[in-house]
PDB file of N, CA and C in Angstrom:
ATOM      1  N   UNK A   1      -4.580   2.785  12.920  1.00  0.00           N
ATOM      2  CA  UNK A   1      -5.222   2.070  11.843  1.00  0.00           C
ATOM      3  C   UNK A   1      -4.419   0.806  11.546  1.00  0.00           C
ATOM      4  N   UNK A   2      -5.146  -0.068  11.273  1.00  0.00           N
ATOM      5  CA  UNK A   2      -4.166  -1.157  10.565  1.00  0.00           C
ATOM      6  C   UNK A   2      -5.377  -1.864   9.301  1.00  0.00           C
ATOM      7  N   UNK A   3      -3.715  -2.550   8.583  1.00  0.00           N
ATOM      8  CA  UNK A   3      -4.538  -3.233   7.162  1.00  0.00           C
ATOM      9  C   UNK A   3      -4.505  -4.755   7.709  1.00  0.00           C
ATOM     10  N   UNK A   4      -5.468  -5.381   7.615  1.00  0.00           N
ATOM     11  CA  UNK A   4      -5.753  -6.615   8.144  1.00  0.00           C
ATOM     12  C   UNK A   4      -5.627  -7.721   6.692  1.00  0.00           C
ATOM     13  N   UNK A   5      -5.083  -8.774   6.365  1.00  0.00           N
ATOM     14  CA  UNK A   5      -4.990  -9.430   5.539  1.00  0.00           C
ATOM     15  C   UNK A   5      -5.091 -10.856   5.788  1.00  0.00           C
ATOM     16  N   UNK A   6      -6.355 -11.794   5.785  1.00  0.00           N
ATOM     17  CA  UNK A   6      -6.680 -13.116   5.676  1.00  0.00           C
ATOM     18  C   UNK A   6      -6.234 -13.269   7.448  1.00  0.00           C
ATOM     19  N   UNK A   7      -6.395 -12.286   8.116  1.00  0.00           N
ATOM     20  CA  UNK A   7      -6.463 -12.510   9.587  1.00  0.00           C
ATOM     21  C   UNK A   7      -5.344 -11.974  10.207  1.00  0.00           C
ATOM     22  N   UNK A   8      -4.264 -11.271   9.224  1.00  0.00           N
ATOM     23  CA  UNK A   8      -3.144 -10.997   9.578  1.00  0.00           C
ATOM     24  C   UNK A   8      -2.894  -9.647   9.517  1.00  0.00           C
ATOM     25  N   UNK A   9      -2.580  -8.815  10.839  1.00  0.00           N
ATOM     26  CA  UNK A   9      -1.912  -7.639  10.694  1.00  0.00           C
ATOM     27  C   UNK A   9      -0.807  -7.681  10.041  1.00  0.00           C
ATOM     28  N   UNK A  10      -0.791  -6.742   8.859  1.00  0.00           N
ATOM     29  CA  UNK A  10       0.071  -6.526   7.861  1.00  0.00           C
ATOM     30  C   UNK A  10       0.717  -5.028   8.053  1.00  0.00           C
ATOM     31  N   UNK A  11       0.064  -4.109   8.548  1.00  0.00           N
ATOM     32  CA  UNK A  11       0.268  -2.975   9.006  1.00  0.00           C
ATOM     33  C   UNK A  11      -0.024  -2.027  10.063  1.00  0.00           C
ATOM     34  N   UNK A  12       0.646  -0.911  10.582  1.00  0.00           N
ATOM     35  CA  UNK A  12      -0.437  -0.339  11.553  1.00  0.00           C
ATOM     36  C   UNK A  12       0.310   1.011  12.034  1.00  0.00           C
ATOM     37  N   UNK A  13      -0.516   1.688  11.834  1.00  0.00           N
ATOM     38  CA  UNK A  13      -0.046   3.545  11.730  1.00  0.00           C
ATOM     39  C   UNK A  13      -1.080   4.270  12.461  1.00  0.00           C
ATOM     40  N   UNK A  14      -0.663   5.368  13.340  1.00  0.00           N
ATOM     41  CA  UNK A  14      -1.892   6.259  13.893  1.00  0.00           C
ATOM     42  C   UNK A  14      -2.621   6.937  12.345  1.00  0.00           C
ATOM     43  N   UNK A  15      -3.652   6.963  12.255  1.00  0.00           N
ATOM     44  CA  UNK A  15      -4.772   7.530  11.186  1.00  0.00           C
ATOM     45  C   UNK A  15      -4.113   8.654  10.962  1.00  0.00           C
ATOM     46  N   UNK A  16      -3.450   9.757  11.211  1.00  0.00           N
ATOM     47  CA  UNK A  16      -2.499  11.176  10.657  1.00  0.00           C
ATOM     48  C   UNK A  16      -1.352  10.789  10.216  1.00  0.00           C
ATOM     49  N   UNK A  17      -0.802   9.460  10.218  1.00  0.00           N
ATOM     50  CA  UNK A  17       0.579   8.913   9.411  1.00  0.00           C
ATOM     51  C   UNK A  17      -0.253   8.508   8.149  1.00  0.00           C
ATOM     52  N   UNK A  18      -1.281   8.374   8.079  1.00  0.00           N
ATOM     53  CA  UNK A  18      -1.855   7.653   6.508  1.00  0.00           C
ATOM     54  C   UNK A  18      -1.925   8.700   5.544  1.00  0.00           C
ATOM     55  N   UNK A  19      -2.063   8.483   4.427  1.00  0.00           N
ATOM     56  CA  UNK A  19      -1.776   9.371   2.957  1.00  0.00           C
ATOM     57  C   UNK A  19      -3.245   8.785   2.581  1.00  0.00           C
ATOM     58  N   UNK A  20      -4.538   9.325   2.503  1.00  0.00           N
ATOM     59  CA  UNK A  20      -5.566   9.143   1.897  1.00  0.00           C
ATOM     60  C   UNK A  20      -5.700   9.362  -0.010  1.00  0.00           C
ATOM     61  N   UNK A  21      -5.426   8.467  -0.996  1.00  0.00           N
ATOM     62  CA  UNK A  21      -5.422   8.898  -2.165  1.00  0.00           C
ATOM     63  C   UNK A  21      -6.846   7.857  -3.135  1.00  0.00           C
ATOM     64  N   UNK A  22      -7.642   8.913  -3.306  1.00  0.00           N
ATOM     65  CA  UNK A  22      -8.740   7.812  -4.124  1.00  0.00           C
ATOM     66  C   UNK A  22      -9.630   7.003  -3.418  1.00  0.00           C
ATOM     67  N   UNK A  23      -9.434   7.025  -2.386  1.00  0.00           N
ATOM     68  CA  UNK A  23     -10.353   6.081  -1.458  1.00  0.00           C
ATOM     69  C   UNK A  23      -9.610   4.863  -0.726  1.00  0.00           C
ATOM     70  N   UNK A  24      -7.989   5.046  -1.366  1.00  0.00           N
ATOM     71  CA  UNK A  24      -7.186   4.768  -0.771  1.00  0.00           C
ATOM     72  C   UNK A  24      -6.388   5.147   0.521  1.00  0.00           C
ATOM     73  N   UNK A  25      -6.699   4.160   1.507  1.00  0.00           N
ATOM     74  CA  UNK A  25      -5.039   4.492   2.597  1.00  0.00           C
ATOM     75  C   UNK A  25      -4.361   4.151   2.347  1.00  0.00           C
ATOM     76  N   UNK A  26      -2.707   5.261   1.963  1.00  0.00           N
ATOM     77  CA  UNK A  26      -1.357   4.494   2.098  1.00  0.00           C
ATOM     78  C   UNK A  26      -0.800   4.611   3.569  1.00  0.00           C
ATOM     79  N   UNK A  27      -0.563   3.357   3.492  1.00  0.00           N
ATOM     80  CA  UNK A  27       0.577   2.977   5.187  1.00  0.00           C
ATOM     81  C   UNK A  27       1.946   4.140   4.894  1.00  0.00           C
ATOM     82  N   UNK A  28       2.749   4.497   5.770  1.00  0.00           N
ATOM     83  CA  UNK A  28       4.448   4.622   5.756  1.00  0.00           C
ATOM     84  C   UNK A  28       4.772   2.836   5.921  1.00  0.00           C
ATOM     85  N   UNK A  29       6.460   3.323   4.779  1.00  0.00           N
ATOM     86  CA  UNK A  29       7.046   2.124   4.683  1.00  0.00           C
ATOM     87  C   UNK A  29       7.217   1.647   6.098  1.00  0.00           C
ATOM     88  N   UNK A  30       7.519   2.297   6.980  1.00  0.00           N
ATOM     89  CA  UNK A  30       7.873   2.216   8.610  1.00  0.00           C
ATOM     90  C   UNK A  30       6.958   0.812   9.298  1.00  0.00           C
ATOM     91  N   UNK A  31       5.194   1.074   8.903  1.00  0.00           N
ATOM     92  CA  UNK A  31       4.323   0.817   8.900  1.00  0.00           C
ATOM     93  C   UNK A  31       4.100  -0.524   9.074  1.00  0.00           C
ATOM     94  N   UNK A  32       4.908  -1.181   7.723  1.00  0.00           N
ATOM     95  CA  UNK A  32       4.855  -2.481   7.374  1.00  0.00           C
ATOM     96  C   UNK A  32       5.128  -3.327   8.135  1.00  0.00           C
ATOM     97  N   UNK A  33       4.875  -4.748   8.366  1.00  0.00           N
ATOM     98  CA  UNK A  33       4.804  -5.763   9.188  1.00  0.00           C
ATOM     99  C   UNK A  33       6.460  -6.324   8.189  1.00  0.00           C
ATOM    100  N   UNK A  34       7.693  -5.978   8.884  1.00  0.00           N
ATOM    101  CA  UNK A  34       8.622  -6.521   8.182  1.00  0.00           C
ATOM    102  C   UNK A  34       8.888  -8.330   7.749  1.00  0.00           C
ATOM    103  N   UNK A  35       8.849  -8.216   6.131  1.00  0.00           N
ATOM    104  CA  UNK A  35       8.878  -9.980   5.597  1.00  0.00           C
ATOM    105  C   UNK A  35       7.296 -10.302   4.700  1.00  0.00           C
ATOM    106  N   UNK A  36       6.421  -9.160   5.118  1.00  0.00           N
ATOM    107  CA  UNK A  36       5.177  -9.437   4.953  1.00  0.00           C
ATOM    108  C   UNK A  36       4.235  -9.028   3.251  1.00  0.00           C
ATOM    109  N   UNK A  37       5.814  -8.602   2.624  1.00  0.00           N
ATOM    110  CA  UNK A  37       5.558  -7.993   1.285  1.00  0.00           C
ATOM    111  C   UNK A  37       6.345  -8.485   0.507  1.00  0.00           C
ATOM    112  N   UNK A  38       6.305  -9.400  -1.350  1.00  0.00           N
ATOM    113  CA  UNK A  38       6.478  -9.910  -1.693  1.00  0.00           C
ATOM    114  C   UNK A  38       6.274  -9.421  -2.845  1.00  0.00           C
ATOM    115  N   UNK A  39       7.775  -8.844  -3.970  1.00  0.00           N
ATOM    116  CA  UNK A  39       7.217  -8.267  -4.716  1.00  0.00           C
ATOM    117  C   UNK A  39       6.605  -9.383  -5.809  1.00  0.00           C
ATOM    118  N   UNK A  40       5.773  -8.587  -6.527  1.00  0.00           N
ATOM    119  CA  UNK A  40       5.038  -9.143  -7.836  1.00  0.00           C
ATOM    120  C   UNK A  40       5.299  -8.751  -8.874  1.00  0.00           C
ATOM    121  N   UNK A  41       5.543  -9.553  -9.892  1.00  0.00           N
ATOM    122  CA  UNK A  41       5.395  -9.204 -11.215  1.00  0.00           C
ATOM    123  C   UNK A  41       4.531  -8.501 -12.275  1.00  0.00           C
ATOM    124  N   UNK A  42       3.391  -7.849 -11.768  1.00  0.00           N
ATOM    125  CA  UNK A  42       2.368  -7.661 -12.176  1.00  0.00           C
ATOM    126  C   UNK A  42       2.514  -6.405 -12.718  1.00  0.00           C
ATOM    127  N   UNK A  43       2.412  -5.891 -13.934  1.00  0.00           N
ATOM    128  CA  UNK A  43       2.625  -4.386 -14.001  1.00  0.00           C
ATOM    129  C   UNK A  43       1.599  -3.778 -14.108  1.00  0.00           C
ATOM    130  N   UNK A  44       1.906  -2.312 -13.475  1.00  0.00           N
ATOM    131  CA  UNK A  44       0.956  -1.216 -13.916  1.00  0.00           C
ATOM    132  C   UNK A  44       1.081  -0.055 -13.454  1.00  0.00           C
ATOM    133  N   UNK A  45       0.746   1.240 -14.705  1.00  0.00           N
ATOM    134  CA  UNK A  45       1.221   2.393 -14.831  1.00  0.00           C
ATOM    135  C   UNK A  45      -0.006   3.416 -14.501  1.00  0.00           C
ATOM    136  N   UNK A  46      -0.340   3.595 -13.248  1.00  0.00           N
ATOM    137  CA  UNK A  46      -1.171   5.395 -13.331  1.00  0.00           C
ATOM    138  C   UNK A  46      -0.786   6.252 -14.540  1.00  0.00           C
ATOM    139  N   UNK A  47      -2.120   6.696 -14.965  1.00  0.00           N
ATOM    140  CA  UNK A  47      -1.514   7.899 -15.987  1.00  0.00           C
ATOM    141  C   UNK A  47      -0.869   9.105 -15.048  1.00  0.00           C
ATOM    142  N   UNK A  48      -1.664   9.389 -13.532  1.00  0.00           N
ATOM    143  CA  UNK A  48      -1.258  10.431 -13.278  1.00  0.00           C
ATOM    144  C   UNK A  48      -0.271  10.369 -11.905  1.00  0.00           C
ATOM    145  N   UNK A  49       0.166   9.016 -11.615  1.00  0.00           N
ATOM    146  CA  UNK A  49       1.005   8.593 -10.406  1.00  0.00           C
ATOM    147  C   UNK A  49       2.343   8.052 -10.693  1.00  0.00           C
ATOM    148  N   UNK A  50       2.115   7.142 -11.571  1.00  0.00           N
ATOM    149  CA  UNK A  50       3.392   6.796 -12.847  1.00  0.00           C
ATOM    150  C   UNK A  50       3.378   5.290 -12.125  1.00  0.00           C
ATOM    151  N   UNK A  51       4.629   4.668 -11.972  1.00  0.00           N
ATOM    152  CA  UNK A  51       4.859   3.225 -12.263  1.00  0.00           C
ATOM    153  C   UNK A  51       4.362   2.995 -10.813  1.00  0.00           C
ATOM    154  N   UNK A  52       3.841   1.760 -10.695  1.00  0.00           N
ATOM    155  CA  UNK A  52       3.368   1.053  -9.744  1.00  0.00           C
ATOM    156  C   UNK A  52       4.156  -0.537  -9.021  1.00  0.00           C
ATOM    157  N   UNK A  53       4.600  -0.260  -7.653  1.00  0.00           N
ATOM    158  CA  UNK A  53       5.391  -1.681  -7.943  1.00  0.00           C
ATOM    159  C   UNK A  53       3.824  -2.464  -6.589  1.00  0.00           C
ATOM    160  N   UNK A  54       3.405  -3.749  -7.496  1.00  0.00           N
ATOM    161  CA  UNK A  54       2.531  -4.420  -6.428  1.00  0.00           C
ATOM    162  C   UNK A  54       3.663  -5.547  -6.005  1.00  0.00           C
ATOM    163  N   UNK A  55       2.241  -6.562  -4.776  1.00  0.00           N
ATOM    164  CA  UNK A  55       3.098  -7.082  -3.709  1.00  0.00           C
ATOM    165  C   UNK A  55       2.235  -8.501  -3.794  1.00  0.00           C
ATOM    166  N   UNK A  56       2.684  -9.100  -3.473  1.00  0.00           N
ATOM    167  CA  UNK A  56       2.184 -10.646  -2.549  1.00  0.00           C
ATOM    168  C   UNK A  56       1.958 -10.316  -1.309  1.00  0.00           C
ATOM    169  N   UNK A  57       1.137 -10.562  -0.578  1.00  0.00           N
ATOM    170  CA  UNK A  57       1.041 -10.356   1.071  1.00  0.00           C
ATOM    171  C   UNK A  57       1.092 -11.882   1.865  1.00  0.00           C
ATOM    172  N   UNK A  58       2.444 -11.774   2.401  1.00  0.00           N
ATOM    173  CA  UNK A  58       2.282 -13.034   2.955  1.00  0.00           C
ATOM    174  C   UNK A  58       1.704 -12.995   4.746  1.00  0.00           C
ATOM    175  N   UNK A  59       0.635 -13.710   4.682  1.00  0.00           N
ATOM    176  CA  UNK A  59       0.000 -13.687   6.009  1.00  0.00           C
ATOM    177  C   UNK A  59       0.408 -15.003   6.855  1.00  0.00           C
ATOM    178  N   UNK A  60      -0.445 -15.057   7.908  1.00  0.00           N
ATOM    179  CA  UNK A  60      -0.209 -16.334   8.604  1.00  0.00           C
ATOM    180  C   UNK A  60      -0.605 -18.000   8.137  1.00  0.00           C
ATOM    181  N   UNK A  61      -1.546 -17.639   7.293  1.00  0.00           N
ATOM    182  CA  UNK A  61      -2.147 -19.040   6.551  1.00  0.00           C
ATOM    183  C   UNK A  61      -1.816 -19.240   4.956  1.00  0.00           C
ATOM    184  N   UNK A  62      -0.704 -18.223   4.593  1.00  0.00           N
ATOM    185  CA  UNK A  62      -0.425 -18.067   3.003  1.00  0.00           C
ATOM    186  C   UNK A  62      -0.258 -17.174   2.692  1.00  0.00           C
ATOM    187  N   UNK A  63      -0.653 -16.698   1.091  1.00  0.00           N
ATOM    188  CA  UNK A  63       0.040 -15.497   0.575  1.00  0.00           C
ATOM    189  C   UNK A  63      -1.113 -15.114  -0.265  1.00  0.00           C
ATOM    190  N   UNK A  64      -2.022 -13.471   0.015  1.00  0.00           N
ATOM    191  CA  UNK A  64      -2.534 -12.949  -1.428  1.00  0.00           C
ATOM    192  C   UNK A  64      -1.835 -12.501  -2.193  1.00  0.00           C
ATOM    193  N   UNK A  65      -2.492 -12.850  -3.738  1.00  0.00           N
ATOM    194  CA  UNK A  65      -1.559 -11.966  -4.554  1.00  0.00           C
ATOM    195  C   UNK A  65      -1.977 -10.830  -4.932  1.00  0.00           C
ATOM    196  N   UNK A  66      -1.513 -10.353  -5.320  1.00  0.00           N
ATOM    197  CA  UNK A  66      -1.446  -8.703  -5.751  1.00  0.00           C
ATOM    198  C   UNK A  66      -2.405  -8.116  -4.771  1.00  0.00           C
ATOM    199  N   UNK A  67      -2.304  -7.731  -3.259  1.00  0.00           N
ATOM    200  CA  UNK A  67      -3.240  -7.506  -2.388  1.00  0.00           C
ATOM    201  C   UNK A  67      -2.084  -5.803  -2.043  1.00  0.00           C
ATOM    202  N   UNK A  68      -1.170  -5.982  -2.254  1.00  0.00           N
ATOM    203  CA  UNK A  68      -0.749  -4.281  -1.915  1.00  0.00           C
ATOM    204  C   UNK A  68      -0.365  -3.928  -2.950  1.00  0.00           C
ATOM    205  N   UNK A  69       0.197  -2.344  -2.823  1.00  0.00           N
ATOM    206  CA  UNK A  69       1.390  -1.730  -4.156  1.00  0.00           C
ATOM    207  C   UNK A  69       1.735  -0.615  -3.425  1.00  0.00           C
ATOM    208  N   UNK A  70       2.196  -0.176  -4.105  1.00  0.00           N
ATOM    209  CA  UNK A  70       3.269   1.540  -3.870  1.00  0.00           C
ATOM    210  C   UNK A  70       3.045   1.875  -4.639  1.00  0.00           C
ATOM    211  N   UNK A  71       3.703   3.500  -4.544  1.00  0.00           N
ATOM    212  CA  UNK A  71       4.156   3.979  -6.098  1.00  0.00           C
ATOM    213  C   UNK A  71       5.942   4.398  -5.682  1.00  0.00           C
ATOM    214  N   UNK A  72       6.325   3.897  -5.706  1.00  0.00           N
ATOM    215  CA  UNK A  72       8.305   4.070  -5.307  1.00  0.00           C
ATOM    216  C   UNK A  72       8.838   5.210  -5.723  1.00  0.00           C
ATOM    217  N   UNK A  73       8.178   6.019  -7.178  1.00  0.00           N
ATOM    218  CA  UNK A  73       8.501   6.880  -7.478  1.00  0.00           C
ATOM    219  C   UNK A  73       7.521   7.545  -8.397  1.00  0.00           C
ATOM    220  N   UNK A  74       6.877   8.385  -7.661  1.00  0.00           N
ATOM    221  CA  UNK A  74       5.405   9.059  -7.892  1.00  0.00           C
ATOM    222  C   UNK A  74       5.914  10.253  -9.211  1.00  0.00           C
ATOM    223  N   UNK A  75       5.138  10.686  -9.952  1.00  0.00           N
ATOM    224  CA  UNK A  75       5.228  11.412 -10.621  1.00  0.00           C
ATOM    225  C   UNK A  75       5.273  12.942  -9.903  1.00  0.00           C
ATOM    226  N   UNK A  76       6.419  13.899 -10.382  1.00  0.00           N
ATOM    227  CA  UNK A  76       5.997  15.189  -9.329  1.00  0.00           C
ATOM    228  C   UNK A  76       5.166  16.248  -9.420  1.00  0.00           C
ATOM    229  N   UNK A  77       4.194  15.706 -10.427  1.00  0.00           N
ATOM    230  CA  UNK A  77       3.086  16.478 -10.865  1.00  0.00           C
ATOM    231  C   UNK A  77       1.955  15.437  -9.819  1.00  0.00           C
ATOM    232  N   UNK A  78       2.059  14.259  -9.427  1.00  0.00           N
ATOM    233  CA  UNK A  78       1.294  13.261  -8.540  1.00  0.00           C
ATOM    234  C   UNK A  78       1.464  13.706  -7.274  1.00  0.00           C
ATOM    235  N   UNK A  79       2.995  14.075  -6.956  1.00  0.00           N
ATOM    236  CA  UNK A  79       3.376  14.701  -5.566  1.00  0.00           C
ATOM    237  C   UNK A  79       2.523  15.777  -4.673  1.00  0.00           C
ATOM    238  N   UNK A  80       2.660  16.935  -6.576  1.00  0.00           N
ATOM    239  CA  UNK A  80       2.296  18.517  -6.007  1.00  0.00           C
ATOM    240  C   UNK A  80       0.802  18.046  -5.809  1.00  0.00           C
ATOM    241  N   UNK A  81       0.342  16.894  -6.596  1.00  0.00           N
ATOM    242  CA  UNK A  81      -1.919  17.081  -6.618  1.00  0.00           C
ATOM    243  C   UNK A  81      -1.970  16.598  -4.844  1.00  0.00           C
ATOM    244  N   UNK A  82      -1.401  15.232  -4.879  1.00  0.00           N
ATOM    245  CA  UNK A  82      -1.762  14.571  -3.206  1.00  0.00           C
ATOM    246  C   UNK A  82      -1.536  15.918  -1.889  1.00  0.00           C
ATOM    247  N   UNK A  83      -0.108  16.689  -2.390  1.00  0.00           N
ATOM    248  CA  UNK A  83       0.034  17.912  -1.470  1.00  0.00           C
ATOM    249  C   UNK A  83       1.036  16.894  -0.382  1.00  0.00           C
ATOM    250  N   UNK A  84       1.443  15.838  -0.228  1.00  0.00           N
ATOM    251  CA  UNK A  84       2.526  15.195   0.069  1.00  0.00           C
ATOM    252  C   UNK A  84       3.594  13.792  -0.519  1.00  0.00           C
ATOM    253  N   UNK A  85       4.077  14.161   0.251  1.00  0.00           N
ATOM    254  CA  UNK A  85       5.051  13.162  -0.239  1.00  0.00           C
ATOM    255  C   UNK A  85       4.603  11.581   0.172  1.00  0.00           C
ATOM    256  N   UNK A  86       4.249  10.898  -1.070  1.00  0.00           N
ATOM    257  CA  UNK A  86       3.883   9.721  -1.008  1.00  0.00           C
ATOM    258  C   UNK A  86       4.619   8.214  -1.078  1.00  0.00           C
ATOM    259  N   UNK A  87       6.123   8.414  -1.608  1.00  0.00           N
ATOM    260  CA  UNK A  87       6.644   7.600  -2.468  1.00  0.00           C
ATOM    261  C   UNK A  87       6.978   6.510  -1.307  1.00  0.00           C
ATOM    262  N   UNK A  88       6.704   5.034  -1.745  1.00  0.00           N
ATOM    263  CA  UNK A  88       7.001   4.042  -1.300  1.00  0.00           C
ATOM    264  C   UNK A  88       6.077   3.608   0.104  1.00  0.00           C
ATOM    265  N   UNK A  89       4.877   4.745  -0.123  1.00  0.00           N
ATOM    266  CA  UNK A  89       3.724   4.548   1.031  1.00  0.00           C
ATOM    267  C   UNK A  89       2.518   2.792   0.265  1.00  0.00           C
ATOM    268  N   UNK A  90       2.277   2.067   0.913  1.00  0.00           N
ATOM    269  CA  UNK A  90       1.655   0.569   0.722  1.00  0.00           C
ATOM    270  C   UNK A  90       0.161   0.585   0.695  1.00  0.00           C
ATOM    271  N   UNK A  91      -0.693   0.696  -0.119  1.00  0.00           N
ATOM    272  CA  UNK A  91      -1.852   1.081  -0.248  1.00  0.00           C
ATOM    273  C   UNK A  91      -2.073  -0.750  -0.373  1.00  0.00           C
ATOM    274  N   UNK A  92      -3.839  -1.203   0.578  1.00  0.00           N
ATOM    275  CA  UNK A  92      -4.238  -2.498   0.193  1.00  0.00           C
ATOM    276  C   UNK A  92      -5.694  -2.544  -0.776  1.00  0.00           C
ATOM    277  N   UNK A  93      -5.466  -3.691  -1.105  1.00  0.00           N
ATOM    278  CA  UNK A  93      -6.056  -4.099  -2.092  1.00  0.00           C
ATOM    279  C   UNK A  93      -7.871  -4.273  -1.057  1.00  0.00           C
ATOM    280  N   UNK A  94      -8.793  -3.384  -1.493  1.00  0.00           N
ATOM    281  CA  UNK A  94     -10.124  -3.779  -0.489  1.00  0.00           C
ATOM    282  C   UNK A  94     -10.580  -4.674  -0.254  1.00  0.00           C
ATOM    283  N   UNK A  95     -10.567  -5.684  -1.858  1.00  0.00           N
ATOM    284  CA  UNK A  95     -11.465  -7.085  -1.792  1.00  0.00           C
ATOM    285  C   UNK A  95     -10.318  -7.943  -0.986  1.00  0.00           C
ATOM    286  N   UNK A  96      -9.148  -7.414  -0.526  1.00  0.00           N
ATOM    287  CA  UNK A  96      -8.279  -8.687   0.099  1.00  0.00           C
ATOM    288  C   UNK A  96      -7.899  -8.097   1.304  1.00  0.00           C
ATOM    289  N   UNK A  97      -8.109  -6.625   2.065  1.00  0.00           N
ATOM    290  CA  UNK A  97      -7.633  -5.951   3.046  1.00  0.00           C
ATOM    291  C   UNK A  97      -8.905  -5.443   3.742  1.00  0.00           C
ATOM    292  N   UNK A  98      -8.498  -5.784   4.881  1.00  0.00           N
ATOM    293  CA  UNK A  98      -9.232  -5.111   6.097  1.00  0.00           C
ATOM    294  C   UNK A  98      -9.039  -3.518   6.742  1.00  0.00           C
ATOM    295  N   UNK A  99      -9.103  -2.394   6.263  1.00  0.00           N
ATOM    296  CA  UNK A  99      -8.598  -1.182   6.793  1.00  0.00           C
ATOM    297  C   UNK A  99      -9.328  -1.021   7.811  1.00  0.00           C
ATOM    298  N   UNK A 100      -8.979  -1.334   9.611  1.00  0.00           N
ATOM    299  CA  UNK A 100     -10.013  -0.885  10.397  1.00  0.00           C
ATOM    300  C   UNK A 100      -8.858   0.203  11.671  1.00  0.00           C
ATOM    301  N   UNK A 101      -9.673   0.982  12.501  1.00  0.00           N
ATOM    302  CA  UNK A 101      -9.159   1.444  13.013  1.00  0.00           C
ATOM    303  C   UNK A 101      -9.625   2.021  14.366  1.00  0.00           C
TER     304      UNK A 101
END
């Protein structure tokens, strides 16, 4: 699978390395296109995942903003629901990511 961003592979994992949450794919950090994540200032808290760190995605023609996030440190009541270990996995943003595979 990979996350495609403004033309740019940003990521790319066999489909059984992905963490499906919400209609979300998370990548492994492994995953990432290293240089290609930019943190953001942007906050925001899951009630049931906890703190959220988002990203800038810098591609080949520029940078989206807030087009990824994590959760760095998932709640372990978020842990036990997903049934794995998620923390610091890169979920993209749809209206700015391409998930094809």
């Amino acid at each position: 699978m990979k996350a495609i961003v403004a033309g740019t592979v940003i990521a790319e994992a066999e489909q059984q390395d992905l963490i499906s949450i919400e209609g979300n794919r998370y990548f492994p950090p492994a995953a990432i296109r290293q240089g290609s994540l930019r943190p953001s200032t942007t906050p925001y808290t899951c009630p049931w995942k906890g703190a959220a760190q988002y990203y800038d995605v810098a591609t080949d023609d520029g940078q989206a903003h807030d087009a990824a996030w994590c959760y760095p440190h998932p709640h372990r009541s978020a842990l036990d629901r997903v049934g794995k270990d998620f923390s610091g996995y890169v979920a993209f943003d749809p209206r700015q990511a391409d998930i094809v595979g």
